[in-house]
C-alpha atoms as a PDB file:
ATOM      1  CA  UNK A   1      78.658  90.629 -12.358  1.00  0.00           C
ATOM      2  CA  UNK A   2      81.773  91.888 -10.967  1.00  0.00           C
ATOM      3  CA  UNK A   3      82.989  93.471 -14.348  1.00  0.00           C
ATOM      4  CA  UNK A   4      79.111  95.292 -14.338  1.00  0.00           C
ATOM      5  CA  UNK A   5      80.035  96.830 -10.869  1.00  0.00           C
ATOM      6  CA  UNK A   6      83.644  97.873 -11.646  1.00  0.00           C
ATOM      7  CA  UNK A   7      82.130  99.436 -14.749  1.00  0.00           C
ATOM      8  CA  UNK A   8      79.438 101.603 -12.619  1.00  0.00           C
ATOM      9  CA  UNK A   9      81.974 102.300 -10.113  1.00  0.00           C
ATOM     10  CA  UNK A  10      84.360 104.118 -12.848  1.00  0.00           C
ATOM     11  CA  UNK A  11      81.316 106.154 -13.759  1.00  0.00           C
ATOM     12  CA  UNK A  12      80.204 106.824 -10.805  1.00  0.00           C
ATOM     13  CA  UNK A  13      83.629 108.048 -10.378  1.00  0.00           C
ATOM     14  CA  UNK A  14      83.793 110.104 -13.749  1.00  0.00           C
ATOM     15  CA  UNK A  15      80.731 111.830 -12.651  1.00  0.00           C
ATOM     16  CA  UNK A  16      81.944 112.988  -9.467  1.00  0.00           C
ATOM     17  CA  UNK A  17      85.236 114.115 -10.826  1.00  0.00           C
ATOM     18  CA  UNK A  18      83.218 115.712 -13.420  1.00  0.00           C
ATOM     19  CA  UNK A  19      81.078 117.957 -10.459  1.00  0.00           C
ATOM     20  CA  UNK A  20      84.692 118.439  -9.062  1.00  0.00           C
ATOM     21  CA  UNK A  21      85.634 120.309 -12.091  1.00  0.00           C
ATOM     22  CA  UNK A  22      82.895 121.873 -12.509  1.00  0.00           C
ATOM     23  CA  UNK A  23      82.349 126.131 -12.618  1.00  0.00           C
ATOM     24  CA  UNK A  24      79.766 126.945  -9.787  1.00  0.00           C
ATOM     25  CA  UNK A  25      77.876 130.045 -10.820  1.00  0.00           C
ATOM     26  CA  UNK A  26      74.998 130.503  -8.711  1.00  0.00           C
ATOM     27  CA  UNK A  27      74.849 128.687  -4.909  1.00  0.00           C
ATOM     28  CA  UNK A  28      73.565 124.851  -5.694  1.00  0.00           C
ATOM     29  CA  UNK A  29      74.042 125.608  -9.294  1.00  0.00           C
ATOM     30  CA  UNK A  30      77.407 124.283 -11.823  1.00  0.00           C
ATOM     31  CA  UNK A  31      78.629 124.673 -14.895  1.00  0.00           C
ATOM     32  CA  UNK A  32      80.002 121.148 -16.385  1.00  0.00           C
ATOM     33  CA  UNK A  33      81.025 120.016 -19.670  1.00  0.00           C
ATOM     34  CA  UNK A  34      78.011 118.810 -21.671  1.00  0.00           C
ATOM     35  CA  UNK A  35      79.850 116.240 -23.679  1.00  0.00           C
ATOM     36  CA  UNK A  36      81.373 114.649 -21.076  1.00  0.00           C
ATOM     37  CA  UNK A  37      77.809 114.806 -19.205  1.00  0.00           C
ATOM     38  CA  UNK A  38      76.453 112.734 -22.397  1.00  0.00           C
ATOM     39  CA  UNK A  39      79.026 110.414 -22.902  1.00  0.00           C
ATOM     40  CA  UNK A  40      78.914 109.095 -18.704  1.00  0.00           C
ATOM     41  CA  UNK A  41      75.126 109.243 -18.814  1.00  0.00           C
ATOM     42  CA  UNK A  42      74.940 107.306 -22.503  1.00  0.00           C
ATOM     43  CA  UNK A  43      77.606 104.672 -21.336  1.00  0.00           C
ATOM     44  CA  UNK A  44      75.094 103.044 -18.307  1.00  0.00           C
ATOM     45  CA  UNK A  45      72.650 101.536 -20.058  1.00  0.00           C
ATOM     46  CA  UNK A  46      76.086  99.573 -21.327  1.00  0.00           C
ATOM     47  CA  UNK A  47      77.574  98.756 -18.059  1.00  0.00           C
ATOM     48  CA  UNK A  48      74.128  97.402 -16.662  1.00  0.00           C
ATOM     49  CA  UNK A  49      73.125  95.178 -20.330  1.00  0.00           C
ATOM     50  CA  UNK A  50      74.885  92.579 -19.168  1.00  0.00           C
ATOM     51  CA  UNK A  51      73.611  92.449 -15.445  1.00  0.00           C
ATOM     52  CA  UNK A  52      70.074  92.771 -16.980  1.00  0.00           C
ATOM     53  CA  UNK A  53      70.820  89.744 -19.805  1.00  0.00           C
ATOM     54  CA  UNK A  54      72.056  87.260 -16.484  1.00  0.00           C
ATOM     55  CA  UNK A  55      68.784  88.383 -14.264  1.00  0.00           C
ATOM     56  CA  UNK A  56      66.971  87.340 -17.967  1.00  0.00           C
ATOM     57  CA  UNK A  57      68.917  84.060 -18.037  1.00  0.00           C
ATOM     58  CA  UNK A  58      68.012  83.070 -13.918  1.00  0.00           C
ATOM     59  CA  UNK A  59      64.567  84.231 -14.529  1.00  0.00           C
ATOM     60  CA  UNK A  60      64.082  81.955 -17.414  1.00  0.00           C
ATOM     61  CA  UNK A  61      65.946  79.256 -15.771  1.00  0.00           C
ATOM     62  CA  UNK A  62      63.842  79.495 -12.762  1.00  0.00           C
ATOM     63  CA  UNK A  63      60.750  79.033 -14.829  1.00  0.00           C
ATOM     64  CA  UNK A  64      61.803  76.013 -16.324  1.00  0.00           C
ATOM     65  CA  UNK A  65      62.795  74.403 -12.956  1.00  0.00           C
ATOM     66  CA  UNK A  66      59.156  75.582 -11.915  1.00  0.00           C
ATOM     67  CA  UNK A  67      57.853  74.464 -14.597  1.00  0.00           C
ATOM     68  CA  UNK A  68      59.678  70.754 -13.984  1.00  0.00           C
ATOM     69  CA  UNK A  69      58.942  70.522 -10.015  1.00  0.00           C
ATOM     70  CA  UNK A  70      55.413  71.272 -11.275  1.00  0.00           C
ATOM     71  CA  UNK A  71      55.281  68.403 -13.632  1.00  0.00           C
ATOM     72  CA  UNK A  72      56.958  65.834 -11.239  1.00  0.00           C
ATOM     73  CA  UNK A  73      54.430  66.939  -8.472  1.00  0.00           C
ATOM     74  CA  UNK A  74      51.612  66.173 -11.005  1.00  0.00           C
ATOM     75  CA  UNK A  75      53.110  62.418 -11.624  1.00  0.00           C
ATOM     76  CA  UNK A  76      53.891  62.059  -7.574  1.00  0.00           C
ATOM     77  CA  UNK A  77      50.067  63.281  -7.201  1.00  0.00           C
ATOM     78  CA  UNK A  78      48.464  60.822  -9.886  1.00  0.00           C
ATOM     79  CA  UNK A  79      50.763  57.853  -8.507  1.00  0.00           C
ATOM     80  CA  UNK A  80      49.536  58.662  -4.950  1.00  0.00           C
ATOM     81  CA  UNK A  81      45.803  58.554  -6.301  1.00  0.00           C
ATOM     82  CA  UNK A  82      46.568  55.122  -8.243  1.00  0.00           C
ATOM     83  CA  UNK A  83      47.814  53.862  -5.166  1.00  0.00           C
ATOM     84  CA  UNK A  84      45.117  54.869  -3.274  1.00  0.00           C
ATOM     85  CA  UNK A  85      42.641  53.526  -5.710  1.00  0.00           C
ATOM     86  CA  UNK A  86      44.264  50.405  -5.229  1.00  0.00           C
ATOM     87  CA  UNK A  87      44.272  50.054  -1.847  1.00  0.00           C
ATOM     88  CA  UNK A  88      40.850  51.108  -1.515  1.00  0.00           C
ATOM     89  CA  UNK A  89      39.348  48.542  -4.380  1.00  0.00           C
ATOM     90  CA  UNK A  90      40.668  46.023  -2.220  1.00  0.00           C
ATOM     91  CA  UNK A  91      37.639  44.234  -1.021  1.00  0.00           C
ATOM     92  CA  UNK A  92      38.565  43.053   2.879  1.00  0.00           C
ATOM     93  CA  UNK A  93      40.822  46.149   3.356  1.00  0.00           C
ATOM     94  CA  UNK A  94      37.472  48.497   1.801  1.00  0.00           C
ATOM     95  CA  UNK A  95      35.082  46.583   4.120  1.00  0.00           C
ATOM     96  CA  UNK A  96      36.841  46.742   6.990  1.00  0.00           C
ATOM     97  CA  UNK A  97      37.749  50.764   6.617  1.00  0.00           C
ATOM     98  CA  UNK A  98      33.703  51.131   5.822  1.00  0.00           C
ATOM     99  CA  UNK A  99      33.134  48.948   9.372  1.00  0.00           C
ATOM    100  CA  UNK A 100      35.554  50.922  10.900  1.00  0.00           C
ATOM    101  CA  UNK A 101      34.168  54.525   9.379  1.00  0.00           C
ATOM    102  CA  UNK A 102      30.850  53.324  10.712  1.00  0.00           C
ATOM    103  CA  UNK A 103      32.135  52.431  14.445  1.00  0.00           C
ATOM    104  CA  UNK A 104      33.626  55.810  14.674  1.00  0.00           C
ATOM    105  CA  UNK A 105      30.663  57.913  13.038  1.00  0.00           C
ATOM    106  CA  UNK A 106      28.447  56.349  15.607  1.00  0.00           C
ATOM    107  CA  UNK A 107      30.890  56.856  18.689  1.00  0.00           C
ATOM    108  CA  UNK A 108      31.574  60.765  17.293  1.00  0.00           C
ATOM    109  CA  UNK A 109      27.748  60.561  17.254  1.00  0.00           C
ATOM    110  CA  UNK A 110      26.815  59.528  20.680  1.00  0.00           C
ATOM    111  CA  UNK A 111      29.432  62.179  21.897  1.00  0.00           C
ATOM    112  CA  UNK A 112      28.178  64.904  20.447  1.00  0.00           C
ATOM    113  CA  UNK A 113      24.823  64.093  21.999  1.00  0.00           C
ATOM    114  CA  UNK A 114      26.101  63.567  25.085  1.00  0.00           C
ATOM    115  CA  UNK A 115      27.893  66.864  24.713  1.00  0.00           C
ATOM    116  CA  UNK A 116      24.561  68.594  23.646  1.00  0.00           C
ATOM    117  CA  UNK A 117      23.099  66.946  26.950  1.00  0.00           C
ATOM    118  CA  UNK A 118      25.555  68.490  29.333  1.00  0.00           C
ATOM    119  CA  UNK A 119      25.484  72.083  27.117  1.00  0.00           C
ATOM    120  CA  UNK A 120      21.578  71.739  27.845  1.00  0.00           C
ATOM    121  CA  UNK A 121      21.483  70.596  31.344  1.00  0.00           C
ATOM    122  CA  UNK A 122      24.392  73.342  32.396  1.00  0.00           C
ATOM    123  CA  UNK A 123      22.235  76.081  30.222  1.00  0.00           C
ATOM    124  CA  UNK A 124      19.004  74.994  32.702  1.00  0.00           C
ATOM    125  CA  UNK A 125      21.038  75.410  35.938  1.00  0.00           C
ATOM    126  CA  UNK A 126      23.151  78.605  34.587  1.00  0.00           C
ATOM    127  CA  UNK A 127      19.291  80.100  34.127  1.00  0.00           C
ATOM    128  CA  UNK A 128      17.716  78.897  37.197  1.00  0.00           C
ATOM    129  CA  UNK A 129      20.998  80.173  39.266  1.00  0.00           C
ATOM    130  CA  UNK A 130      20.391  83.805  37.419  1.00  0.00           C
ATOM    131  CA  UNK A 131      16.848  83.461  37.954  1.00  0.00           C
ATOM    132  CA  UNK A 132      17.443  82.575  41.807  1.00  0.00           C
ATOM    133  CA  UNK A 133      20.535  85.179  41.911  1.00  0.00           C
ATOM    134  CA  UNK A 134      17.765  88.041  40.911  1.00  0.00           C
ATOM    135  CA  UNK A 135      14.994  87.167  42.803  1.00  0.00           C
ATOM    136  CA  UNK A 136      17.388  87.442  45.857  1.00  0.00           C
ATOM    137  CA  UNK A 137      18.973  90.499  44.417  1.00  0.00           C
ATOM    138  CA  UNK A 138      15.524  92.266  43.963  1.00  0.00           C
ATOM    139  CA  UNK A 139      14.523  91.069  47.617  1.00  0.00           C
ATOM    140  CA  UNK A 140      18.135  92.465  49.308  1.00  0.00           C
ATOM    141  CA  UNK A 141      17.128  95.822  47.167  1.00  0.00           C
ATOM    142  CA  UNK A 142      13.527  96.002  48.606  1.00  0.00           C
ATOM    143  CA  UNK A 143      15.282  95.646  52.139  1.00  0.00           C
ATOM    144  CA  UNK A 144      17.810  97.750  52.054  1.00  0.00           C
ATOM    145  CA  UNK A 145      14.819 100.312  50.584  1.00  0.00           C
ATOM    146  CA  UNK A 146      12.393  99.359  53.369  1.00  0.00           C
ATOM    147  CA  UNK A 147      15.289 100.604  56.042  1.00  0.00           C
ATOM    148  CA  UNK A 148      15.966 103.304  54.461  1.00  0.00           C
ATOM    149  CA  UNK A 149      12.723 104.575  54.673  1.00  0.00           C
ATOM    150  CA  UNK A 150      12.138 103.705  58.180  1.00  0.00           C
ATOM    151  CA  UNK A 151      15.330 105.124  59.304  1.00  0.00           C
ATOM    152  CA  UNK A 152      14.053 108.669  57.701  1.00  0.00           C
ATOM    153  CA  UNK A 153      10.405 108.196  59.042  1.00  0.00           C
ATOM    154  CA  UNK A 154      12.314 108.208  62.506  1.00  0.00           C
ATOM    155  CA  UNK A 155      14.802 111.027  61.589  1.00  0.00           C
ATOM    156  CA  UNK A 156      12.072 113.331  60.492  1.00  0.00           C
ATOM    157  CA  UNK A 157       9.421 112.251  63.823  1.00  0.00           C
ATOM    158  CA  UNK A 158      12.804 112.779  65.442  1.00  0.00           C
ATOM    159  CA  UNK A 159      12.838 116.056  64.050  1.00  0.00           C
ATOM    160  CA  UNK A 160       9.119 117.176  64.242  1.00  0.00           C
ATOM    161  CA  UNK A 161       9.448 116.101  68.017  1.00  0.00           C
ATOM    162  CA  UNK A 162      12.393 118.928  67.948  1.00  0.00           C
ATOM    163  CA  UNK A 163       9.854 121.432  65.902  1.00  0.00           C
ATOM    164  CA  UNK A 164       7.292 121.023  68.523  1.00  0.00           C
ATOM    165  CA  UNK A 165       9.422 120.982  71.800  1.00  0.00           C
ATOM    166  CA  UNK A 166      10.535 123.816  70.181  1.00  0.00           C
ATOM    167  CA  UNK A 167       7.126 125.552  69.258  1.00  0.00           C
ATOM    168  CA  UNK A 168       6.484 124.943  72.909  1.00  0.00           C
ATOM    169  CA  UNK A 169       9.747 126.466  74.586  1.00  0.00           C
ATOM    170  CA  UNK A 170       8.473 129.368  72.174  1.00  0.00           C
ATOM    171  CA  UNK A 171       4.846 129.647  73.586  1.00  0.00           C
ATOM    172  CA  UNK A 172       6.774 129.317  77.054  1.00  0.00           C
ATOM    173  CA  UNK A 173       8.835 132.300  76.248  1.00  0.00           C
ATOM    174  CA  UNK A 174       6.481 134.347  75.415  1.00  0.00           C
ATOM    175  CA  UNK A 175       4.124 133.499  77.996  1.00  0.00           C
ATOM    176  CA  UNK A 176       6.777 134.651  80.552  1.00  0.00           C
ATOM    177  CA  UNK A 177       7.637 137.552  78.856  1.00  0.00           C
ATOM    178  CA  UNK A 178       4.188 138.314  79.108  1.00  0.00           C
ATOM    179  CA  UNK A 179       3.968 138.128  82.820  1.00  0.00           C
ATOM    180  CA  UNK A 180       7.410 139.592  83.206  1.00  0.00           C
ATOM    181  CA  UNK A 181       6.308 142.935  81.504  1.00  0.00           C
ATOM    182  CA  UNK A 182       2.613 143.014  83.233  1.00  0.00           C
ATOM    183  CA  UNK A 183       4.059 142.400  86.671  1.00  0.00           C
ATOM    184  CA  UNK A 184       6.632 145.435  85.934  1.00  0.00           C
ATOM    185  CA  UNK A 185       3.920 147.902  85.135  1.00  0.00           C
END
């Protein structure tokens, strides 16, 4: 691996030195030699082969070790299952587990009802609470409606008081001016 990378590095060198040489003849454009060109561009496919042969070699080898840890996890897999079938066919040690099994499907049984109960019962008050909170809502609305419109029945008697106090001031006025001009004449 170190003998691939010295090998790039020289060409990597030879093609810089060959740009260094090289004729410019318009700007970003260069002349270089075109043999030279071939030979540095022909000779990588060379100094990589033998990078690209050892990533072959891991690759297969890495297959095979998957390939084996694959295999051995099979036998580990199938020995666990013959043990298990084992232990299982057992007849106290089966009973017992099925006793057992049956002691705890029951208890997880019972819970869950008793779950369901509480989800129920605390569904029933949640509703009854929202059904209490809007009734009261509704009734604090029609309140708070009920004053407003009394407090604007007495703003505008207020106000047609103030229309006919002022009606009458008018009529007053007038009445006066009346008598003013027929007592000057």
């Amino acid at each position: 691996m170190v003998e691939t990378e010295a090998k790039l590095f020289d060409l990597i060198d030879e093609l810089t030195a060959l740009t260094d040489d090289a004729i410019p003849i318009f700007p970003g454009r260069i002349v270089v030699n075109q043999r030279e060109l071939i030979r540095i561009v022909n000779s990588f496919p060379n100094a990589i082969s033998d990078e690209i042969n050892d990533a072959r070699v891991i690759l297969k080898k890495k297959d095979e070790i998957l390939q084996e840890a694959k295999l051995r996890a099979e036998r580990i897999i199938q020995d666990a299952e013959n043990e298990r079938y084992k232990l299982l066919n057992e007849s106290s040690l089966n009973k017992a587990m099925e006793e057992h099994a049956e002691k705890f499907r029951q208890t997880v049984f019972e819970e869950c009802q008793q779950i369901k109960m509480a989800a129920f019962n605390e569904a029933q008050e949640l509703r009854l609470s929202a059904k209490n909170d809007a009734i009261r809502m509704k009734e604090e609305s029609q309140a708070y409606a009920q004053q407003l419109l009394n407090n604007l029945q007495q703003d505008l008697d207020n106000l047609y008081q103030v229309v006919l106090n002022g009606q009458q001031r008018l009529q007053e006025m007038k009445t006066t001016d009346y008598m003013q001009h027929m007592g000057n004449e």
